[in-house]
N, C-alpha and C. Protein backbone atom coordinates (compact mmCIF):
# COMPACT_ATOMS: atom_id res chain seq x y z
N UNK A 1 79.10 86.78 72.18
CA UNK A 1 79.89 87.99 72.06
C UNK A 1 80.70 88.28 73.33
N UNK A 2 80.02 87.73 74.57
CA UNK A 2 80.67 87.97 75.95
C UNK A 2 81.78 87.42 76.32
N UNK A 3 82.04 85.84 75.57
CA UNK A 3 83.10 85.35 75.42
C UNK A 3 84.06 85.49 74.69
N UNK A 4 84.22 86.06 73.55
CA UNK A 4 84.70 86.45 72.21
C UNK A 4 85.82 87.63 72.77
N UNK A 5 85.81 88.50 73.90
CA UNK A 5 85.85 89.60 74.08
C UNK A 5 87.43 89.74 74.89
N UNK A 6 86.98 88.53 76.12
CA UNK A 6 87.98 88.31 76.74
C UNK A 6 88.80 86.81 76.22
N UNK A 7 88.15 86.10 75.61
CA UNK A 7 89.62 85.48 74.63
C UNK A 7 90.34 85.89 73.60
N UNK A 8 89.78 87.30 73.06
CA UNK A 8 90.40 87.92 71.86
C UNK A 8 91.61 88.41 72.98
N UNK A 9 91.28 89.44 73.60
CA UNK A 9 92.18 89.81 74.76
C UNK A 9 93.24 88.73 75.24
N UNK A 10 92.74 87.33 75.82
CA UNK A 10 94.20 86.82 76.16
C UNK A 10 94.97 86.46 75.19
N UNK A 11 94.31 85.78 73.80
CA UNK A 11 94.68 85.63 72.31
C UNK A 11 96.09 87.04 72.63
N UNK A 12 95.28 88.29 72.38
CA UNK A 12 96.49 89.31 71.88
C UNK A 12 97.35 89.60 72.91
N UNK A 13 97.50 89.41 74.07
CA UNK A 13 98.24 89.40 75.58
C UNK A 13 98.80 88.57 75.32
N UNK A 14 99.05 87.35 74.98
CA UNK A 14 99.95 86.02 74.59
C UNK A 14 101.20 86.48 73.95
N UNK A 15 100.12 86.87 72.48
CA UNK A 15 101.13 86.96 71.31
C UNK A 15 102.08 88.05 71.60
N UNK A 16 101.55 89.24 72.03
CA UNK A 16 102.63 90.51 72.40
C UNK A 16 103.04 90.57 73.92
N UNK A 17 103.08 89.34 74.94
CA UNK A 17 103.97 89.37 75.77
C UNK A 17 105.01 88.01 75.64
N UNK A 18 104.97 87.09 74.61
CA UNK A 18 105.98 86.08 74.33
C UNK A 18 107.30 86.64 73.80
N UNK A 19 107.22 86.99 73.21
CA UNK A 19 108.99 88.19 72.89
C UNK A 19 109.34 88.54 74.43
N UNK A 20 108.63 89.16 75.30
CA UNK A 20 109.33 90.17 76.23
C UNK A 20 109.60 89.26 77.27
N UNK A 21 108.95 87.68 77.53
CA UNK A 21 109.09 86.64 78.72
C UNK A 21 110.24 86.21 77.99
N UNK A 22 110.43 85.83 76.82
CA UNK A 22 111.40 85.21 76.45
C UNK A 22 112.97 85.92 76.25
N UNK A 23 112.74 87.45 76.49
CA UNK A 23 114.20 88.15 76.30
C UNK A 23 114.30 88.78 77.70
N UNK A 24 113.45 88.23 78.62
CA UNK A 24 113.66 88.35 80.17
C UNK A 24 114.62 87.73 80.87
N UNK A 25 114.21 86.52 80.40
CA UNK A 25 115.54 85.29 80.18
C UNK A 25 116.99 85.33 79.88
N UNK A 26 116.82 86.09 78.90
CA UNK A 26 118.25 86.13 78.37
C UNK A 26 118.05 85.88 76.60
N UNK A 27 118.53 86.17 76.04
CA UNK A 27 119.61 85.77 74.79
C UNK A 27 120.29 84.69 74.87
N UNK A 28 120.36 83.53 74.56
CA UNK A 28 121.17 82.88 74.55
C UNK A 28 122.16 82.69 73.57
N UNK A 29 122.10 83.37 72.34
CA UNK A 29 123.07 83.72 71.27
C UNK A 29 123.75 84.59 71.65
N UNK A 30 123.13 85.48 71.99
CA UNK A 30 124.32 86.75 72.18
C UNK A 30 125.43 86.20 73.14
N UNK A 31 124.80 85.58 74.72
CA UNK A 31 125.43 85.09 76.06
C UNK A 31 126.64 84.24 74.43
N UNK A 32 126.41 83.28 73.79
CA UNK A 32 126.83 82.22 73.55
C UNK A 32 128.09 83.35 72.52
N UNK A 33 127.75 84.19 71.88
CA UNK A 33 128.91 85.31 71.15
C UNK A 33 129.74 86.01 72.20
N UNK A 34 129.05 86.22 73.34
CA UNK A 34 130.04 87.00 74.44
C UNK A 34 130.81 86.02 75.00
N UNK A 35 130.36 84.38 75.68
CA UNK A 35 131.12 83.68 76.43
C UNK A 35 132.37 83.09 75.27
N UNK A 36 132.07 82.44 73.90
CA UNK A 36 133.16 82.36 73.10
C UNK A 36 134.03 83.51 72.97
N UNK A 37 133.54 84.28 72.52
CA UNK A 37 134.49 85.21 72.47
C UNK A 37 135.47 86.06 73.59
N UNK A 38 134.88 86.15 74.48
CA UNK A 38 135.34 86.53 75.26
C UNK A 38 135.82 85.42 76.72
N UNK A 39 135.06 85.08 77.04
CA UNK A 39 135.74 83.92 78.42
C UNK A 39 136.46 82.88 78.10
N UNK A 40 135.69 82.40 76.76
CA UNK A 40 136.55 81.33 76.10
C UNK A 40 137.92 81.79 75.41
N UNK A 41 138.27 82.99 75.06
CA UNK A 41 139.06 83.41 74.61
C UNK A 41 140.53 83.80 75.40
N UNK A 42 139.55 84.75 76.83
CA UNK A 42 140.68 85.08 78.07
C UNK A 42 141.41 83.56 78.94
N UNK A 43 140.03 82.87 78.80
CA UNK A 43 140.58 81.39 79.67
C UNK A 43 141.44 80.64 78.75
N UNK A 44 141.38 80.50 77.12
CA UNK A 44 142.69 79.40 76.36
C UNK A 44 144.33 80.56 76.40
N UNK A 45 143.95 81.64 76.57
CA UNK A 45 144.99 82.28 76.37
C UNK A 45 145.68 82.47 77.70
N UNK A 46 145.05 82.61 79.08
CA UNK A 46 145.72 82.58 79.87
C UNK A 46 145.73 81.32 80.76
N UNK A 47 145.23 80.38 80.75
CA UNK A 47 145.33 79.06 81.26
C UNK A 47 145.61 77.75 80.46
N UNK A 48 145.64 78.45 78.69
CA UNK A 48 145.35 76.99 77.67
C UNK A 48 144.38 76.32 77.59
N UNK A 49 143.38 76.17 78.50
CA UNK A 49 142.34 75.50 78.36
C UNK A 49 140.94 76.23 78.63
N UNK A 50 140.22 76.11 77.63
CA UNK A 50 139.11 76.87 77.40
C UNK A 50 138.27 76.02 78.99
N UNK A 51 137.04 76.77 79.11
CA UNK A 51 135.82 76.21 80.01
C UNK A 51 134.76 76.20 79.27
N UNK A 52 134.16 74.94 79.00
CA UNK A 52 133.00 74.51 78.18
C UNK A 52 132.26 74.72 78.75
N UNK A 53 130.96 74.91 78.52
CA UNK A 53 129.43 74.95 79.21
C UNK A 53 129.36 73.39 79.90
N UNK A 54 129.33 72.31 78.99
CA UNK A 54 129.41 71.19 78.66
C UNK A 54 129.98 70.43 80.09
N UNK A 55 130.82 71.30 80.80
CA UNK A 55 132.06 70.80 81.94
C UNK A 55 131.00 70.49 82.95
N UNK A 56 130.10 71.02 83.17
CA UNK A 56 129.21 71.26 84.01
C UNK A 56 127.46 70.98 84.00
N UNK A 57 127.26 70.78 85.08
CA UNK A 57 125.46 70.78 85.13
C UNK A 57 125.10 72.06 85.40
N UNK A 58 123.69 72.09 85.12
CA UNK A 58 122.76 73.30 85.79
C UNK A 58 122.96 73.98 86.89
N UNK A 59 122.93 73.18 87.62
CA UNK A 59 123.51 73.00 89.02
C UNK A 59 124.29 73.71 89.84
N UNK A 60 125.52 73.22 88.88
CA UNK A 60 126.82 73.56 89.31
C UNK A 60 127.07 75.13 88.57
N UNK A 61 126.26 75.35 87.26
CA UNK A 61 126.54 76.21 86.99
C UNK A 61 125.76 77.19 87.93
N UNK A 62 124.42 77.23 88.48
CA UNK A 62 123.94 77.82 88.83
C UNK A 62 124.87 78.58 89.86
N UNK A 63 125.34 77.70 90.97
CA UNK A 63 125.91 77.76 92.28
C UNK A 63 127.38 78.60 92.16
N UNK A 64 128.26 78.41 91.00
CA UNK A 64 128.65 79.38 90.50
C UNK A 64 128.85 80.49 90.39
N UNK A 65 127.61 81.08 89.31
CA UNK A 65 127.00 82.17 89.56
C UNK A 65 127.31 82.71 90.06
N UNK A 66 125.95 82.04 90.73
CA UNK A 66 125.76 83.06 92.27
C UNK A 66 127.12 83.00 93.32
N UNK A 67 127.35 82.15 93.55
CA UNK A 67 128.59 82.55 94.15
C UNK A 67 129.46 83.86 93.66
N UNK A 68 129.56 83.84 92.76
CA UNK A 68 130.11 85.43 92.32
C UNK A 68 131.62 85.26 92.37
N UNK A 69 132.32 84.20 92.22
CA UNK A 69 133.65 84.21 92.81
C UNK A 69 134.31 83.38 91.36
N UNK A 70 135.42 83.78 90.68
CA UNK A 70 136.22 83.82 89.74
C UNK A 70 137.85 83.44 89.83
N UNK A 71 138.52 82.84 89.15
CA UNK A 71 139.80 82.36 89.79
C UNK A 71 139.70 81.83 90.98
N UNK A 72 139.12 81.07 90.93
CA UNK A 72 139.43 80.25 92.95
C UNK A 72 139.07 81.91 93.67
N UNK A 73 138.43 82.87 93.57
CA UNK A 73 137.78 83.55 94.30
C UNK A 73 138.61 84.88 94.86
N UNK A 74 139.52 84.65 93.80
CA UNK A 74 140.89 85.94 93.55
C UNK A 74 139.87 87.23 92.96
N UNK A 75 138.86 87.07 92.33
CA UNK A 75 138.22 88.06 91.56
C UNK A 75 136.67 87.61 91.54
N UNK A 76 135.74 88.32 90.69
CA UNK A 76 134.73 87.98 90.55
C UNK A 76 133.64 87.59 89.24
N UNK A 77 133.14 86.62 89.28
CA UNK A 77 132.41 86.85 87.55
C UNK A 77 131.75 87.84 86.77
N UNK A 78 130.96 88.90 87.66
CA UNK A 78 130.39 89.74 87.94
C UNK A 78 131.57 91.01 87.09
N UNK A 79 132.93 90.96 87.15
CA UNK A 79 133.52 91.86 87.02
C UNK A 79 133.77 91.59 85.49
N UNK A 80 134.13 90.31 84.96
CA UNK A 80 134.18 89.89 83.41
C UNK A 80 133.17 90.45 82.47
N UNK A 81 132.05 90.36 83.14
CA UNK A 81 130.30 90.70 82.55
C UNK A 81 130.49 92.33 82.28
N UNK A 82 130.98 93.44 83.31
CA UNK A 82 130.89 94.15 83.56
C UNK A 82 131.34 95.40 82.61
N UNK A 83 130.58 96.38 81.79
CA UNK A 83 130.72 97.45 81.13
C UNK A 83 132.08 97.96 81.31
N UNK A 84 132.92 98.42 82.35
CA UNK A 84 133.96 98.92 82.89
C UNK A 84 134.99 97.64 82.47
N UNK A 85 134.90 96.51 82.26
CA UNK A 85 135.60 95.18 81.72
C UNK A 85 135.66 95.45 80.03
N UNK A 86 134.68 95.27 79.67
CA UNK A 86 134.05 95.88 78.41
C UNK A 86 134.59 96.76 77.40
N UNK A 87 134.97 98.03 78.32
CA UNK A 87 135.46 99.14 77.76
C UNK A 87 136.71 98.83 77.56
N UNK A 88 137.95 98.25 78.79
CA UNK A 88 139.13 98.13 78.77
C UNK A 88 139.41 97.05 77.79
N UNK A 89 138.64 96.31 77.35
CA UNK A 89 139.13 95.74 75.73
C UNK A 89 138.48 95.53 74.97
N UNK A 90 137.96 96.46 75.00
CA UNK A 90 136.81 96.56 73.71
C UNK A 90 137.97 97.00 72.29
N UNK A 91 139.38 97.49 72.24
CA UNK A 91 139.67 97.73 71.50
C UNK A 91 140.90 95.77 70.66
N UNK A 92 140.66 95.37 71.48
CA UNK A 92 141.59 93.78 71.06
C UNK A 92 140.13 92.46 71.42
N UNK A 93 139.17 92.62 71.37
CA UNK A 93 137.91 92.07 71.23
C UNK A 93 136.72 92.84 70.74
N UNK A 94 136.38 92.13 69.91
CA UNK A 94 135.15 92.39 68.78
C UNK A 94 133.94 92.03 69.42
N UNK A 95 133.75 91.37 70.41
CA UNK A 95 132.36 90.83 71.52
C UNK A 95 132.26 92.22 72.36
N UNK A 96 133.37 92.36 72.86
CA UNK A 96 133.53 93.73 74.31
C UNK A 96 132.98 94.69 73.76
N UNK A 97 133.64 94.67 72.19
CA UNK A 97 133.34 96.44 71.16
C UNK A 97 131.65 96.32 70.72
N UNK A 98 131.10 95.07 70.66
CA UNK A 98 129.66 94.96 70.04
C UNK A 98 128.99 95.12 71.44
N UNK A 99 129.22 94.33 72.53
CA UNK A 99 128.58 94.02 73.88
C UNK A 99 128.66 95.58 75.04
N UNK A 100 129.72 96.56 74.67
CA UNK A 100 130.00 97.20 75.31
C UNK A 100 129.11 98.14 75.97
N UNK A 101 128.30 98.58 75.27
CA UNK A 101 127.02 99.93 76.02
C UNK A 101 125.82 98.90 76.36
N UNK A 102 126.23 97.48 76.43
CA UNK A 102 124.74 96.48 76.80
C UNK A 102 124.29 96.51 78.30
N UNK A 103 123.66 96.45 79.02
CA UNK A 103 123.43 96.71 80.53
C UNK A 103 124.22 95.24 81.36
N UNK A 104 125.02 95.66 82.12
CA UNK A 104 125.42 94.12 82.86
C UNK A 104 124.29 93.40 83.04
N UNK A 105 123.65 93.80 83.76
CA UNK A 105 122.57 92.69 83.88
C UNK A 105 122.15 92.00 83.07
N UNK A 106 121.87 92.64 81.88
CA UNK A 106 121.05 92.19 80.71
C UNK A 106 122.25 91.10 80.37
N UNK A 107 123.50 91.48 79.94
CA UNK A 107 124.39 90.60 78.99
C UNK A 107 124.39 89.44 80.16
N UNK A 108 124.22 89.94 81.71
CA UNK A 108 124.92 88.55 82.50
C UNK A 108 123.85 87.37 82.03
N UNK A 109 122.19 87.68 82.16
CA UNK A 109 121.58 87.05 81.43
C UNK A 109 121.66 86.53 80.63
N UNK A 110 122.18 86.25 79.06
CA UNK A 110 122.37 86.41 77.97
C UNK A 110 123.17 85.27 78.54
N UNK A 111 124.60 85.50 78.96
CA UNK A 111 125.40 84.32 79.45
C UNK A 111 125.04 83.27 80.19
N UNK A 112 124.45 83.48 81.20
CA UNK A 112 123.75 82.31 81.83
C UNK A 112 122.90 81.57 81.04
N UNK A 113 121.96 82.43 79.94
CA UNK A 113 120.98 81.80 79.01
C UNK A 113 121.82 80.82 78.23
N UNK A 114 123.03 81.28 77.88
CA UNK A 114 123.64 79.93 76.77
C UNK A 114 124.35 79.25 77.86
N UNK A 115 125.16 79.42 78.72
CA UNK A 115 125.58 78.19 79.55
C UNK A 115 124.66 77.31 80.61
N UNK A 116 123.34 77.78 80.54
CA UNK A 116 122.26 76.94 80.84
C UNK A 116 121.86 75.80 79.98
N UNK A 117 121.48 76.95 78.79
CA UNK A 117 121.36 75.85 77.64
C UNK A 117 122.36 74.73 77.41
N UNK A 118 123.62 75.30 77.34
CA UNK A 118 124.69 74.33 76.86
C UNK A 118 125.39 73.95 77.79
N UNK A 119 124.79 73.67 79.07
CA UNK A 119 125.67 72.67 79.88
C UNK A 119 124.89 71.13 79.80
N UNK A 120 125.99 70.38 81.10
CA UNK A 120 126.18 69.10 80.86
C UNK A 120 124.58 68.49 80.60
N UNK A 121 123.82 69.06 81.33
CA UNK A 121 122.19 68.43 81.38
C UNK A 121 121.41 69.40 80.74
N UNK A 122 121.76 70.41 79.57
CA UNK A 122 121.11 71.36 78.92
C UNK A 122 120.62 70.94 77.92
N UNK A 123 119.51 71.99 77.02
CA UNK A 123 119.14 71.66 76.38
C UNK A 123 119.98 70.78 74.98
N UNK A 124 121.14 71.93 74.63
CA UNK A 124 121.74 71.32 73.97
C UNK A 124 123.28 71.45 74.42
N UNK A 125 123.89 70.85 74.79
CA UNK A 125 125.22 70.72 75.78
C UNK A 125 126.12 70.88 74.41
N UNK A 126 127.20 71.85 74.72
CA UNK A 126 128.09 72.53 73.67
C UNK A 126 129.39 72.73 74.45
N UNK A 127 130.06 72.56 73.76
CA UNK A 127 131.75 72.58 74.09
C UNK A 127 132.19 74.18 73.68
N UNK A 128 133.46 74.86 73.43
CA UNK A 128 133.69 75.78 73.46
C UNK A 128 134.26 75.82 71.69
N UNK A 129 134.07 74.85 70.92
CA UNK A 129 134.53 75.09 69.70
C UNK A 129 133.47 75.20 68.77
């Protein structure tokens, strides 16, 4: 019975903290509905050429990131992600208008979660179409 007690316990600690480790992470659907729609969308329209997950490793995406620096470092990534981004076209994008009251943090997550996944050495490496 002494044992029964505290493996029922980690048993139910498992099951009801696997949802909350795993959306700590990120979304990677949603990241993967916000980056098509939106980065992939601003980058073919104002450069012609989309940016795949795919272009890149882990790595590189990581370093990125964190770097925080956008256009050759004219702007920032941080500002794309960003609610106040969000709002200003939320009315000519359907991602901005769904994504819009989401917490930056949370959605930046979400994005990193699918361009983790879907870069060059990811789980499943995905292009932008």
């Amino acid at each position: 019975m002494k044992l029964r007690t505290p493996l029922l316990a980690a048993v139910l600690f498992g099951v009801l903290a696997a949802p909350l480790a795993a959306h700590a992470e990120g979304d990677w659907k949603k990241g993967r509905i916000y980056y098509r729609m939106v980065c992939t969308a601003c980058h073919t329209e104002k450069t012609g050429a989309a940016i795949p997950p795919v272009g890149r490793t882990k790595a590189e995406w990581t370093a990125y990131l964190s770097a925080d620096k956008h256009a050759k470092g004219k702007d920032t990534v941080s500002h794309y992600i960003s609610q106040k981004y969000r709002e200003s076209i939320k009315d000519s994008n359907k991602a901005a208008a769904k994504f819009v009251s989401e917490p930056d943090a949370q959605l930046m997550d979400d994005v990193r979660a699918f361009i983790m996944r879907s870069a060059k050495d990811g789980e499943v490496p995905a292009s932008c179409s």
